[in-house]
N, C-alpha and C. Protein backbone atom coordinates (compact mmCIF):
# COMPACT_ATOMS: atom_id res chain seq x y z
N UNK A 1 91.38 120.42 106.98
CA UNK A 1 90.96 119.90 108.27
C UNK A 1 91.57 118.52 108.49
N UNK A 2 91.79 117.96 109.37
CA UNK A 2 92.35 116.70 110.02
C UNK A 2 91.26 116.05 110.35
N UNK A 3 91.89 114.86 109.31
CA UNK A 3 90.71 113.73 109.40
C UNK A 3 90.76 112.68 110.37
N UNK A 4 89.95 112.61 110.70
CA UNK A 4 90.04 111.31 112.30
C UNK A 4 90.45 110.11 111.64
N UNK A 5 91.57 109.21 112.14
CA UNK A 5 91.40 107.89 111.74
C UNK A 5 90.51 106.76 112.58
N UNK A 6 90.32 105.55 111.84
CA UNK A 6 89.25 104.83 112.66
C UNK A 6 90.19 103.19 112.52
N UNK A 7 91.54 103.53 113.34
CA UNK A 7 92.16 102.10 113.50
C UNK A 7 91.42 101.48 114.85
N UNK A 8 90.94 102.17 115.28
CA UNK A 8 90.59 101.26 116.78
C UNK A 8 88.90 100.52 116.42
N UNK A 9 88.66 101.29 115.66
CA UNK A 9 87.14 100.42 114.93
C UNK A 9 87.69 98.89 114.10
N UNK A 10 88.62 99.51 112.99
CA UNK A 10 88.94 98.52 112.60
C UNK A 10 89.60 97.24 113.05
N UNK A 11 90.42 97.68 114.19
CA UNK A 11 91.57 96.76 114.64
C UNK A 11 90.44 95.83 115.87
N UNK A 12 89.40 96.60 116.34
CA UNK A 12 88.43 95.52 116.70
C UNK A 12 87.77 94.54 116.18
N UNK A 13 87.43 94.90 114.99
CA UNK A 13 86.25 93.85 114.51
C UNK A 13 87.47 92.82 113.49
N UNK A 14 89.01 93.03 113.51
CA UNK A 14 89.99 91.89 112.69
C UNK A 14 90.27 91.29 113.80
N UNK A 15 90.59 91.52 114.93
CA UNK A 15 90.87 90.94 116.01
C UNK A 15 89.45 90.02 116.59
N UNK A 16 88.99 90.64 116.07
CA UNK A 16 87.34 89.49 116.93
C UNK A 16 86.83 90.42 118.74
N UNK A 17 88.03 91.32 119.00
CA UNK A 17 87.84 91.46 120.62
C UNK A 17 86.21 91.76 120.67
N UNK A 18 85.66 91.01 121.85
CA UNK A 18 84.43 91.26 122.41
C UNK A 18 84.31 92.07 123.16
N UNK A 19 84.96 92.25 124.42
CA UNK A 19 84.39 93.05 125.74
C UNK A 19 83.43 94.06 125.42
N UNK A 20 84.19 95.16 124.80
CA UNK A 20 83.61 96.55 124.69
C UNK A 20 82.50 96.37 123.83
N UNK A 21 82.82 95.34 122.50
CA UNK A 21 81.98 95.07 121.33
C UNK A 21 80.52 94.91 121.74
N UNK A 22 80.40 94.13 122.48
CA UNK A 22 79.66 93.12 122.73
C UNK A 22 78.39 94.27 123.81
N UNK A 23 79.23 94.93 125.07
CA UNK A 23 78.58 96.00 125.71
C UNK A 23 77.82 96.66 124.98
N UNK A 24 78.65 97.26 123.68
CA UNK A 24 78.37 98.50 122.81
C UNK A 24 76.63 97.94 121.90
N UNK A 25 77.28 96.53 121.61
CA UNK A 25 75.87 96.10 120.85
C UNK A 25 74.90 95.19 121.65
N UNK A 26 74.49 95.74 123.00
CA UNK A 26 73.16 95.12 124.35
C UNK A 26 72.94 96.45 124.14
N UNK A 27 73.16 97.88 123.89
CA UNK A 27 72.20 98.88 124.54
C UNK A 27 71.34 99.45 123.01
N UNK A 28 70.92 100.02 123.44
CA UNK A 28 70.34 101.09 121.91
C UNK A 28 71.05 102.11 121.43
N UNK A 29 71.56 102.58 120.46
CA UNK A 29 71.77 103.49 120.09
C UNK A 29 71.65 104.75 120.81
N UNK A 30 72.79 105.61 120.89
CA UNK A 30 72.70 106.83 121.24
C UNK A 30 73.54 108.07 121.07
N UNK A 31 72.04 109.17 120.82
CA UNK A 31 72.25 110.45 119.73
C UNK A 31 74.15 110.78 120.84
N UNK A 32 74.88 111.71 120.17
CA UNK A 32 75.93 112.04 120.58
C UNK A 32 77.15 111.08 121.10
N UNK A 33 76.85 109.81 120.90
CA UNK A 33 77.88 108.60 121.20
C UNK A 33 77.77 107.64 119.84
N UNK A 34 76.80 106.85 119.69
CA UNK A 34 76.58 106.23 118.29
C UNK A 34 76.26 106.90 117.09
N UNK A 35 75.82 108.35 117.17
CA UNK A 35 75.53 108.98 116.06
C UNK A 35 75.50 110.22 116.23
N UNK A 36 75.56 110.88 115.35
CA UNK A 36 74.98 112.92 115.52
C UNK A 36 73.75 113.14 114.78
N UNK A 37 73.00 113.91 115.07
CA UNK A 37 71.96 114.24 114.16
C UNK A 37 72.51 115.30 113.82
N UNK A 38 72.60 115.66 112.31
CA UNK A 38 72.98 117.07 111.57
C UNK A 38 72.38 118.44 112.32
N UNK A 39 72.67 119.19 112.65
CA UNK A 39 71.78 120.78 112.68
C UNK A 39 71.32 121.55 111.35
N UNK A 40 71.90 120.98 110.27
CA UNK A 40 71.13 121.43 108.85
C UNK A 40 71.02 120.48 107.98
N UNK A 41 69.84 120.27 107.47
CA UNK A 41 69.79 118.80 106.65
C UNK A 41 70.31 118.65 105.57
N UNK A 42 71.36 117.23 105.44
CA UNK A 42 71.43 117.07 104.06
C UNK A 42 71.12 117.01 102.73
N UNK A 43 71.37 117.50 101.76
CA UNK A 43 70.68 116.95 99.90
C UNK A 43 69.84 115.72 100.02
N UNK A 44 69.00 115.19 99.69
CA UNK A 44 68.95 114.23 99.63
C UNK A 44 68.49 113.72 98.40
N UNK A 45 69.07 112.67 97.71
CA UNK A 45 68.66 112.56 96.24
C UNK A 45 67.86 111.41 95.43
N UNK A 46 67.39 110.99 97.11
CA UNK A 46 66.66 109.47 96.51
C UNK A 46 64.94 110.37 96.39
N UNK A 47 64.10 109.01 95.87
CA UNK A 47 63.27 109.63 95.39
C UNK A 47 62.24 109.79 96.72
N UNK A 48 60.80 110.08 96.78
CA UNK A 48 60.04 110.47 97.96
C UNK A 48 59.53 108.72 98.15
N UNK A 49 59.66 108.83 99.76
CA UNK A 49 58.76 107.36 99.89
C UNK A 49 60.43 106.41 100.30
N UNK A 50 61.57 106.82 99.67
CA UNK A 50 62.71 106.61 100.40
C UNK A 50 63.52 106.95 101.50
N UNK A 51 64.08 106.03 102.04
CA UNK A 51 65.05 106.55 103.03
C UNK A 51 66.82 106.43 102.27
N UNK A 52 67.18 107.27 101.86
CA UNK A 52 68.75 107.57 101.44
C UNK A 52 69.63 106.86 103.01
N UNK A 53 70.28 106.08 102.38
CA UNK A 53 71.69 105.77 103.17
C UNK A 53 72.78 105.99 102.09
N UNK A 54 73.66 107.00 102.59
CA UNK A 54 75.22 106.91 101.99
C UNK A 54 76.44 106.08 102.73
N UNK A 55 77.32 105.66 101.83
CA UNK A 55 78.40 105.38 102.73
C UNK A 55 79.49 106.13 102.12
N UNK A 56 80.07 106.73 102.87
CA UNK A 56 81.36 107.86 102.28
C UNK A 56 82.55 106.87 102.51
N UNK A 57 83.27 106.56 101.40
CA UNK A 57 84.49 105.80 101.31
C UNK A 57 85.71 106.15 100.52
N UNK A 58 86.49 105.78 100.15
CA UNK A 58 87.87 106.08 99.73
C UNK A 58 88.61 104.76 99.22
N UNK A 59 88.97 104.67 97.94
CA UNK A 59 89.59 103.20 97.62
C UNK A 59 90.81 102.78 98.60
N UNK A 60 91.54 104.10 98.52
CA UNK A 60 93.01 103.77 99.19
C UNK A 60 93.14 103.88 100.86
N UNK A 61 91.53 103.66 101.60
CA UNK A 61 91.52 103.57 102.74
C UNK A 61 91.21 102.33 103.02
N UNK A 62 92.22 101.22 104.04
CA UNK A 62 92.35 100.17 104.50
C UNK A 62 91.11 100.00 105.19
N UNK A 63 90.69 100.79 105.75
CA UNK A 63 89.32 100.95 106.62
C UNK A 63 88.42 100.39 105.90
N UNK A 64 87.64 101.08 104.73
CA UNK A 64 86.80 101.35 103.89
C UNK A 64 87.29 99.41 103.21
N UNK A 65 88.54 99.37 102.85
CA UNK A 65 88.62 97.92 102.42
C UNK A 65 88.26 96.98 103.08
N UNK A 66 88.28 96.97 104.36
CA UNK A 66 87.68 95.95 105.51
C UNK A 66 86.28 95.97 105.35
N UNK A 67 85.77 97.11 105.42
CA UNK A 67 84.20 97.48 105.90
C UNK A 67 83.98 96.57 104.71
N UNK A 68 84.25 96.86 103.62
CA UNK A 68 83.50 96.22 102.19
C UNK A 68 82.49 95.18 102.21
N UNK A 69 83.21 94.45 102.19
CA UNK A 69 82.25 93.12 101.75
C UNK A 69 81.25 92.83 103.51
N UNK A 70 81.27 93.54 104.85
CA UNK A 70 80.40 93.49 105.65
C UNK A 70 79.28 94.66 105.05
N UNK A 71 79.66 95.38 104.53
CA UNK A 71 78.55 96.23 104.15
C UNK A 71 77.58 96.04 102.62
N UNK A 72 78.77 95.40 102.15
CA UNK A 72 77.87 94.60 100.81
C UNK A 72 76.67 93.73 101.15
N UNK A 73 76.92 93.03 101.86
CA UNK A 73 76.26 92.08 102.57
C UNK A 73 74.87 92.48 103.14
N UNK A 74 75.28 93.79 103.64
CA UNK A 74 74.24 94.46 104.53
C UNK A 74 73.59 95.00 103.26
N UNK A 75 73.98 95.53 102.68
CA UNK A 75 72.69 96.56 101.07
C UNK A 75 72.24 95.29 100.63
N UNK A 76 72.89 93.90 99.78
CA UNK A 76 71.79 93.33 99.75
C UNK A 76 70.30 92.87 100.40
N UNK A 77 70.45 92.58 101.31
CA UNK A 77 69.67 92.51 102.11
C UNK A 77 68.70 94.18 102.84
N UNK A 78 68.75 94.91 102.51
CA UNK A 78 67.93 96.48 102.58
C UNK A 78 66.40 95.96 102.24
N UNK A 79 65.55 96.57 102.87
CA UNK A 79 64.54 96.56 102.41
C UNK A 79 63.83 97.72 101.19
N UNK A 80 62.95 97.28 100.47
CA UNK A 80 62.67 98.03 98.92
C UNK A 80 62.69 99.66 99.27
N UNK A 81 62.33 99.73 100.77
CA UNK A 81 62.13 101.73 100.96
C UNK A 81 63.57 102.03 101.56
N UNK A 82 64.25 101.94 101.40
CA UNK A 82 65.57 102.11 101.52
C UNK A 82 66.54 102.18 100.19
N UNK A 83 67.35 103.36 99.91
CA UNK A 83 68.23 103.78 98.76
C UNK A 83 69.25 103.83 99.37
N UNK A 84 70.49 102.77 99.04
CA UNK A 84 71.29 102.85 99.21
C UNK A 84 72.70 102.85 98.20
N UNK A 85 73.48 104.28 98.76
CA UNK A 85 74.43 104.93 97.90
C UNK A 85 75.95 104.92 98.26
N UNK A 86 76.94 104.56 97.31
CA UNK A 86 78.23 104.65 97.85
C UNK A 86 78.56 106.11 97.28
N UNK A 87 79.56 106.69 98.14
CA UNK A 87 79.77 108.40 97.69
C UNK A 87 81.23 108.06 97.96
N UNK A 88 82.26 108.12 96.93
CA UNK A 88 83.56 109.12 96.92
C UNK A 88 84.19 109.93 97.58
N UNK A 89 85.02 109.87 98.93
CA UNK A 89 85.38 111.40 99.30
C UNK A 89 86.62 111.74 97.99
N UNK A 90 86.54 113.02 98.72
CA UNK A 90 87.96 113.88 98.42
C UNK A 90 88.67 115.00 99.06
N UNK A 91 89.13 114.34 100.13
CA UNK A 91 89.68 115.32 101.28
C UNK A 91 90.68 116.02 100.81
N UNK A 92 91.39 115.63 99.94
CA UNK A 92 91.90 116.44 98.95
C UNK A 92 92.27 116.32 97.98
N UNK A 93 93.36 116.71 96.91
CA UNK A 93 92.97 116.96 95.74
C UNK A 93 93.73 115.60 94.96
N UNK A 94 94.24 114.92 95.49
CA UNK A 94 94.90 113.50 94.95
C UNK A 94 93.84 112.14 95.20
N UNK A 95 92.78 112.28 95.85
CA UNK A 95 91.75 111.77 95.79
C UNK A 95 90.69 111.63 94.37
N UNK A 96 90.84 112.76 93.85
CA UNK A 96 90.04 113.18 92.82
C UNK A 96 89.82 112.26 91.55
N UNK A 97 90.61 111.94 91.21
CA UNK A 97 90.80 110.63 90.22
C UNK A 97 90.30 109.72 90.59
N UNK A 98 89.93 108.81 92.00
CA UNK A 98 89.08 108.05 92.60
C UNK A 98 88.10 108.24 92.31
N UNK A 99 87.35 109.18 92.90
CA UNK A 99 86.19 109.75 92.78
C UNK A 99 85.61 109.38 91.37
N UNK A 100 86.49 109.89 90.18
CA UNK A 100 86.14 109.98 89.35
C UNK A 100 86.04 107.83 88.74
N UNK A 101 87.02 107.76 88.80
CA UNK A 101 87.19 106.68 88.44
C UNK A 101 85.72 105.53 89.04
N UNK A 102 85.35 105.69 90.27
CA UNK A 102 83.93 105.31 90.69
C UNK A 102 82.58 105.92 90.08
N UNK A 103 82.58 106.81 89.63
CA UNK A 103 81.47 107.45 88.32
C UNK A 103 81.39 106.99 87.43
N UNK A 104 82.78 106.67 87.36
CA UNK A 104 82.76 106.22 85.96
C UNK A 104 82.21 104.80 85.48
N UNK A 105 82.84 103.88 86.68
CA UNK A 105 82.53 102.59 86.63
C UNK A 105 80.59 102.56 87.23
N UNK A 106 80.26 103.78 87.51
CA UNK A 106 78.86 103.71 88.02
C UNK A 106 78.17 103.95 86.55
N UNK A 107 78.58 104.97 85.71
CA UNK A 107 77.64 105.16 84.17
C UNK A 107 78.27 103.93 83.33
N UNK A 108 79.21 103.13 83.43
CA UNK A 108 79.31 101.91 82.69
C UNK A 108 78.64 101.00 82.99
N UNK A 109 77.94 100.74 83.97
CA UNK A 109 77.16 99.91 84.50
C UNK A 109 78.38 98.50 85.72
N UNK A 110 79.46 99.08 85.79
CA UNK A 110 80.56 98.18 86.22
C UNK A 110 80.99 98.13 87.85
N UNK A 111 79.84 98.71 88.33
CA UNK A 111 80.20 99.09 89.81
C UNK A 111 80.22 97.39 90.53
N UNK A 112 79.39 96.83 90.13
CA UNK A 112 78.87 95.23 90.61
C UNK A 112 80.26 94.52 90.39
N UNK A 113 80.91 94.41 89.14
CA UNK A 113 82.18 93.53 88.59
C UNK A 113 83.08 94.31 89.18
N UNK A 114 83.24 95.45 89.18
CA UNK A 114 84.60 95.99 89.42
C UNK A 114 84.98 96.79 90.66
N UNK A 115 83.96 97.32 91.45
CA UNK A 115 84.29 98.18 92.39
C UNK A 115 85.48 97.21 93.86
N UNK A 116 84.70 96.14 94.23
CA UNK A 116 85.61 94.95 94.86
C UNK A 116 87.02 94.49 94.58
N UNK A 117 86.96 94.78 93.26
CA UNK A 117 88.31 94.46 92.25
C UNK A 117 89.39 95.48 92.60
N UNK A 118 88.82 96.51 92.50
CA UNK A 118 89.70 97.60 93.27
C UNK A 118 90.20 97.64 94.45
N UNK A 119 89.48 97.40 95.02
CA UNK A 119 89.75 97.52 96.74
C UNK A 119 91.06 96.56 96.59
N UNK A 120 90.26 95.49 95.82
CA UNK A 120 91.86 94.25 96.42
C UNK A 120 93.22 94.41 95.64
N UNK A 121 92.83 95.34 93.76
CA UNK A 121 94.23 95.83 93.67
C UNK A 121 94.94 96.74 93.99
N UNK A 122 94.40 97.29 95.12
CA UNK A 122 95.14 98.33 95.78
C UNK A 122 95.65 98.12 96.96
N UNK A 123 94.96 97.41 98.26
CA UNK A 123 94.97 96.71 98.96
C UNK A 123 95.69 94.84 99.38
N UNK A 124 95.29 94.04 98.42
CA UNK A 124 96.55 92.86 98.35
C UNK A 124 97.81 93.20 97.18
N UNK A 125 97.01 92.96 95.67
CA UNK A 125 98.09 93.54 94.95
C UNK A 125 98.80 94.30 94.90
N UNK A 126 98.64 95.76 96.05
CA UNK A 126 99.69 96.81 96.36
C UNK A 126 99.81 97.54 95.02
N UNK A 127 99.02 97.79 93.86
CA UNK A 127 99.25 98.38 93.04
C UNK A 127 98.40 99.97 93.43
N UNK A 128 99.45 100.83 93.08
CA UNK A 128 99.14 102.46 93.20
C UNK A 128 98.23 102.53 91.52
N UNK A 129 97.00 102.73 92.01
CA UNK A 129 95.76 103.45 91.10
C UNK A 129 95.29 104.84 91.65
N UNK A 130 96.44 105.99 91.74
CA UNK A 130 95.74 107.10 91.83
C UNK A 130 95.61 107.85 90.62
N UNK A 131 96.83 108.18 89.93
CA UNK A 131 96.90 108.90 88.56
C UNK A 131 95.77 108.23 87.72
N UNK A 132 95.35 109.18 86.93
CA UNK A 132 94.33 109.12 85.64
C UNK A 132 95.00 107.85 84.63
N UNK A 133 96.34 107.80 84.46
CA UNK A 133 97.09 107.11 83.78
C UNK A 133 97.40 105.37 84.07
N UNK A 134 97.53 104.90 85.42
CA UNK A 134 97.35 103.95 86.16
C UNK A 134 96.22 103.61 86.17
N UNK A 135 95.62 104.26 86.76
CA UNK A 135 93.59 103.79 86.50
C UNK A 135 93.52 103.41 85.43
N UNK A 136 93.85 104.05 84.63
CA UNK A 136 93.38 103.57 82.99
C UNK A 136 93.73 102.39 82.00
N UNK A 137 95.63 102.75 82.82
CA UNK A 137 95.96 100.95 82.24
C UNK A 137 95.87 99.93 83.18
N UNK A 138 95.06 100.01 84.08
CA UNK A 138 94.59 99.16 84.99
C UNK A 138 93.47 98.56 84.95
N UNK A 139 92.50 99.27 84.17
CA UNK A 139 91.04 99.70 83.38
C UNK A 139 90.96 98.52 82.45
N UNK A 140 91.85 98.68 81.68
CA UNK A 140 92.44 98.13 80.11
C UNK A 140 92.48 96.39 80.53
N UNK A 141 93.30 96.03 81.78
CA UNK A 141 93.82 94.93 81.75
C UNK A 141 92.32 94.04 82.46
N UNK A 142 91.72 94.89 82.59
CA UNK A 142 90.18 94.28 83.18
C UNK A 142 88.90 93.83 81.99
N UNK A 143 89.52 93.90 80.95
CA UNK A 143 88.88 94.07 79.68
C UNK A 143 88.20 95.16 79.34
N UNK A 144 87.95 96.24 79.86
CA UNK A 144 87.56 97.25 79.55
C UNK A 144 87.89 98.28 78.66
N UNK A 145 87.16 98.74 77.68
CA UNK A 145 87.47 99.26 76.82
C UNK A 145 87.80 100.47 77.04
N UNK A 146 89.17 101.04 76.89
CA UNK A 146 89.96 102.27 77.72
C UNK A 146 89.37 103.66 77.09
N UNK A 147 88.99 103.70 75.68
CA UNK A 147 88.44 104.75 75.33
C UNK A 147 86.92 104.85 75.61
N UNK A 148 86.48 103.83 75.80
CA UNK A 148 84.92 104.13 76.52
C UNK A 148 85.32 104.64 77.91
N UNK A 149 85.90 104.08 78.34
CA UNK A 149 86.35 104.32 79.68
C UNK A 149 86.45 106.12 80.47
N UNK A 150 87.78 106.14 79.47
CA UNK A 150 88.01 107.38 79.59
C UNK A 150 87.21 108.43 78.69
N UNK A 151 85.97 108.30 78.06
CA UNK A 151 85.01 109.41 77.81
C UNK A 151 83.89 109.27 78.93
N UNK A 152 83.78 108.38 79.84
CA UNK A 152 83.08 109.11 81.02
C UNK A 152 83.19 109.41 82.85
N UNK A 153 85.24 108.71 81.94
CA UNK A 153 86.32 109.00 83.20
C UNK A 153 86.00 110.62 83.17
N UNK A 154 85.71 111.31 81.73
CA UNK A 154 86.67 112.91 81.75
C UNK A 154 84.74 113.81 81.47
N UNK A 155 84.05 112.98 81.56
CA UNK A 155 82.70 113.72 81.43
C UNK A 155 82.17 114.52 82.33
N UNK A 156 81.48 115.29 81.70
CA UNK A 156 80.19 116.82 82.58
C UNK A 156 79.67 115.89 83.72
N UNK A 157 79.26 114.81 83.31
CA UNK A 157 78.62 114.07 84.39
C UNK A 157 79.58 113.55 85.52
N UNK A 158 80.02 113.04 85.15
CA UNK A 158 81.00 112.11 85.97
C UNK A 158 81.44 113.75 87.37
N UNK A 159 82.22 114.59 86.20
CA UNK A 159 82.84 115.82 86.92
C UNK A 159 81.73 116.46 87.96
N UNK A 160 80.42 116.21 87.81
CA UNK A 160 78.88 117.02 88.24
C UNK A 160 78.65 116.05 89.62
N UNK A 161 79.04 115.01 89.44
CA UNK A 161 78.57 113.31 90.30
C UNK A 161 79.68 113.99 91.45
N UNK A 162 81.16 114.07 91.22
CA UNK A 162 82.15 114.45 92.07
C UNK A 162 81.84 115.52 92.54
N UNK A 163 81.35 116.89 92.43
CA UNK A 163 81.50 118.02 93.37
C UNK A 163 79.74 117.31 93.87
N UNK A 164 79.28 116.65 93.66
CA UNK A 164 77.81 116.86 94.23
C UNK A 164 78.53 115.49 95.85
N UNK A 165 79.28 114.76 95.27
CA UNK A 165 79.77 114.33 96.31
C UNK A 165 80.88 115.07 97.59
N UNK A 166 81.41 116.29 97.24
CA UNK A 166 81.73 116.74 97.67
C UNK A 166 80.88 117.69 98.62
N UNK A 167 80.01 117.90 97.96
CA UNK A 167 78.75 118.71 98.59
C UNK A 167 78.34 117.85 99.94
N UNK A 168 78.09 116.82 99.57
CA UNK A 168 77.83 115.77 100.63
C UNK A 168 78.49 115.26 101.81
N UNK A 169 79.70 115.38 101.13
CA UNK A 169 80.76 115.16 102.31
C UNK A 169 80.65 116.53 102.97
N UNK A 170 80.57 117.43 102.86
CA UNK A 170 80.51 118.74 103.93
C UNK A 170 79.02 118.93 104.08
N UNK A 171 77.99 118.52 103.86
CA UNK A 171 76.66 118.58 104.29
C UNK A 171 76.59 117.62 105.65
N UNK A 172 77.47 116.61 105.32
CA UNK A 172 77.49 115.72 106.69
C UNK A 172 78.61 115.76 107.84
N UNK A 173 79.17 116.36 107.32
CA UNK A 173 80.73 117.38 108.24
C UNK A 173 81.41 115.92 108.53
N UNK A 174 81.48 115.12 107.49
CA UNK A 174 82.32 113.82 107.37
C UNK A 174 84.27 113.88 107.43
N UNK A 175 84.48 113.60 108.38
CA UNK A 175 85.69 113.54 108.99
C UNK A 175 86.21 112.69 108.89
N UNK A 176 86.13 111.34 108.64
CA UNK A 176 87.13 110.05 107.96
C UNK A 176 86.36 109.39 107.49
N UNK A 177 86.88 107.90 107.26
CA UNK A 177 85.99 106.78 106.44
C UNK A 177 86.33 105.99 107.25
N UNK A 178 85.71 104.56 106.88
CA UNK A 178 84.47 104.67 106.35
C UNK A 178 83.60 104.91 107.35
N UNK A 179 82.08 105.84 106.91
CA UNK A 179 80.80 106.65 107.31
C UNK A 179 80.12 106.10 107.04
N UNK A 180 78.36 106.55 107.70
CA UNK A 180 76.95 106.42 106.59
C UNK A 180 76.85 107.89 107.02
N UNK A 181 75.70 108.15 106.27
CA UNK A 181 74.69 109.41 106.36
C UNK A 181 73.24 108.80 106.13
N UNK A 182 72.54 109.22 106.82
CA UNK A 182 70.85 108.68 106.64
C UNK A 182 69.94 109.24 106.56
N UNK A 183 68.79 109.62 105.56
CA UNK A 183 68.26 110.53 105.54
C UNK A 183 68.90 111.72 105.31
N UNK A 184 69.93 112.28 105.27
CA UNK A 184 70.01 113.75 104.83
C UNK A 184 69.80 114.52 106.64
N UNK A 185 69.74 113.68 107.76
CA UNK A 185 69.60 113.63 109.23
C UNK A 185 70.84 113.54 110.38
N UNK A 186 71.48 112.13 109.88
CA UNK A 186 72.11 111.54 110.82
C UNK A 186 73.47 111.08 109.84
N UNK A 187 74.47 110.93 110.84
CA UNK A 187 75.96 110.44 110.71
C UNK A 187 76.18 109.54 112.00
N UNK A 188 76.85 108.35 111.15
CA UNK A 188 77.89 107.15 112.12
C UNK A 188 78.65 107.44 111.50
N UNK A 189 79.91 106.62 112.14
CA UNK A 189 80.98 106.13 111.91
C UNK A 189 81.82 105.34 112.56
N UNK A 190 82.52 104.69 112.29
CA UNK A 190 83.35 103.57 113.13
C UNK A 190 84.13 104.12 114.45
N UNK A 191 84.21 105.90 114.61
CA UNK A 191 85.41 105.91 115.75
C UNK A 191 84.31 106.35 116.27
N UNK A 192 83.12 106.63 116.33
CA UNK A 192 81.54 106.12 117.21
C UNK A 192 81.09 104.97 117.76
N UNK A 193 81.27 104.24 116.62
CA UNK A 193 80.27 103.37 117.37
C UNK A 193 81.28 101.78 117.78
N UNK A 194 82.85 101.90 117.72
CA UNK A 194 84.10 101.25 117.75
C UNK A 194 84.28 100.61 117.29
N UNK A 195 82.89 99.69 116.98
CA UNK A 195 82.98 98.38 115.71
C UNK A 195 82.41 99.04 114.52
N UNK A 196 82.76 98.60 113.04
CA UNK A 196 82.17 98.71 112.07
C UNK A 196 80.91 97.75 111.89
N UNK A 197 80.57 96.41 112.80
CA UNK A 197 79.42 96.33 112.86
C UNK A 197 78.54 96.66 113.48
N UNK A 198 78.79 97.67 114.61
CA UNK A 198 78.00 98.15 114.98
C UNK A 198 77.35 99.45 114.17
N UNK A 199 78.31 99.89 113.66
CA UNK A 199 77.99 101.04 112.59
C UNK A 199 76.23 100.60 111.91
N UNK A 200 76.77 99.37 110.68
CA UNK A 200 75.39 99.25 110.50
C UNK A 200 74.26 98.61 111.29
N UNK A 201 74.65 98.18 112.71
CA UNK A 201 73.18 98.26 113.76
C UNK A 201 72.75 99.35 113.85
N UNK A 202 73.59 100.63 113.80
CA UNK A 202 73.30 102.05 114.36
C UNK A 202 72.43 102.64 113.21
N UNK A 203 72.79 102.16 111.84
CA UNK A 203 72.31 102.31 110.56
C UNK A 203 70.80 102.10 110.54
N UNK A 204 71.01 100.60 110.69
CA UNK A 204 69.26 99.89 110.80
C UNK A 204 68.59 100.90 112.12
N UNK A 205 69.03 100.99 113.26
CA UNK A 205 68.35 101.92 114.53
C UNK A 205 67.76 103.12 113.49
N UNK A 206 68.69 104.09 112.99
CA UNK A 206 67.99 105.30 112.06
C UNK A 206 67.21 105.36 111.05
N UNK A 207 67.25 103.96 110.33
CA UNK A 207 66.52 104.10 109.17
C UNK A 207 65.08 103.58 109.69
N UNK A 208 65.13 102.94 110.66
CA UNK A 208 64.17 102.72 111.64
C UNK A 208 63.06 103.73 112.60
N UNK A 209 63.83 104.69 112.55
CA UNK A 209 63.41 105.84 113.53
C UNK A 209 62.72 107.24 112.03
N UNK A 210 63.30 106.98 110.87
CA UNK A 210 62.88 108.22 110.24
C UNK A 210 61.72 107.39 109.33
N UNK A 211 61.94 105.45 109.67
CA UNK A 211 60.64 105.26 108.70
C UNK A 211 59.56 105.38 109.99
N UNK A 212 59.57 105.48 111.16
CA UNK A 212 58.82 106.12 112.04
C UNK A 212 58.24 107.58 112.41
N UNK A 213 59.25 108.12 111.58
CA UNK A 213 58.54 109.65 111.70
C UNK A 213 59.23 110.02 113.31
N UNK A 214 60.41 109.59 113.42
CA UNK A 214 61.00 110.25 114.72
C UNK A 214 62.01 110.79 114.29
């Protein structure tokens, strides 16, 4: 399937342009323009008494590198009934090593030190981290110990974490990056809602509406 790109989200909120921005964030949210509600509900894997937010991303998407650190920003600040999750795509099969490579750094406990680190050596440093082999001596030069590394780069788990993210990405009929999903309910995304900050206003609107019981 052909994935939508979201340069006109992005190329708004680097540019600063207001007009549209600015319109888009005076009204409220709305179903079929700012968001979709699913017709079959997503997995959802946080515990009861939570509201699940995902964000579906991709290292080697420029998009997803911008969004970063505005959306970091935004999970700290979440309130305690709110679970919030980064998910891996893999639109296809050269993706896959990503995926994995973010599991991995999630059962090392290294997502906090290293996930940012990535974005920017792929993104400023221009270094290609797709192969298993690159990741790994890329891994190495981060102090990381490459054979710990790579036993839960190549693990049941790690491999179980990736198709369950895959599951997800077609539970939410996710078409580019960077996304949320909320509740296992609803999908944004940037060529919705045009800004990526509006994305997470549209975010807070839903997580708002299902801790309401709407």
């Amino acid at each position: 399937m052909k994935r939508r790109t979201f340069c006109t989200a992005t190329t708004l909120v680097a540019a600063g342009l207001a007009s549209g921005g600015v319109l888009a964030q005076a009204r409220a949210p709305q179903a079929g323009t700012d968001f979709t509600q699913l017709n079959k509900l997503a997995p959802v894997d946080a515990p009861a008494g939570k509201i699940e937010v995902l964000e579906f991303f991709w290292y080697n998407c420029s998009h997803c590198n911008a969004f970063e650190p505005l959306l970091a920003a935004w999970a700290q600040k979440l309130p305690s009934d709110v679970a919030f999750k980064r998910v891996p795509v893999a639109f296809q099969d050269s993706y896959l090593s990503q995926q994995r490579l973010f599991y991995a750094l999630e059962a090392m406990g290294l997502v906090g030190q290293l996930h940012s680190r990535v974005f920017a050596t792929i993104h400023v440093d221009r270094q290609n981290l797709v192969s298993e082999q690159a990741i790994t001596a890329w891994i190495g030069k981060q102090g990381v110990d490459k054979a710990l590394f790579a036993s839960h780069f190549n693990s049941f788990t790690t491999l179980s974490k990736a198709r369950r993210a895959n599951q997800l990405m077609t539970a939410y009929q996710v078409e580019g990056v960077p996304a949320l999903g909320v509740a296992g309910r609803f999908y944004t995304d940037g060529a919705m809602t045009k800004t990526m900050d509006r994305v997470l206003q549209v975010a807070d609107f839903l997580v708002a509406e299902v801790r309401a019981g709407r």
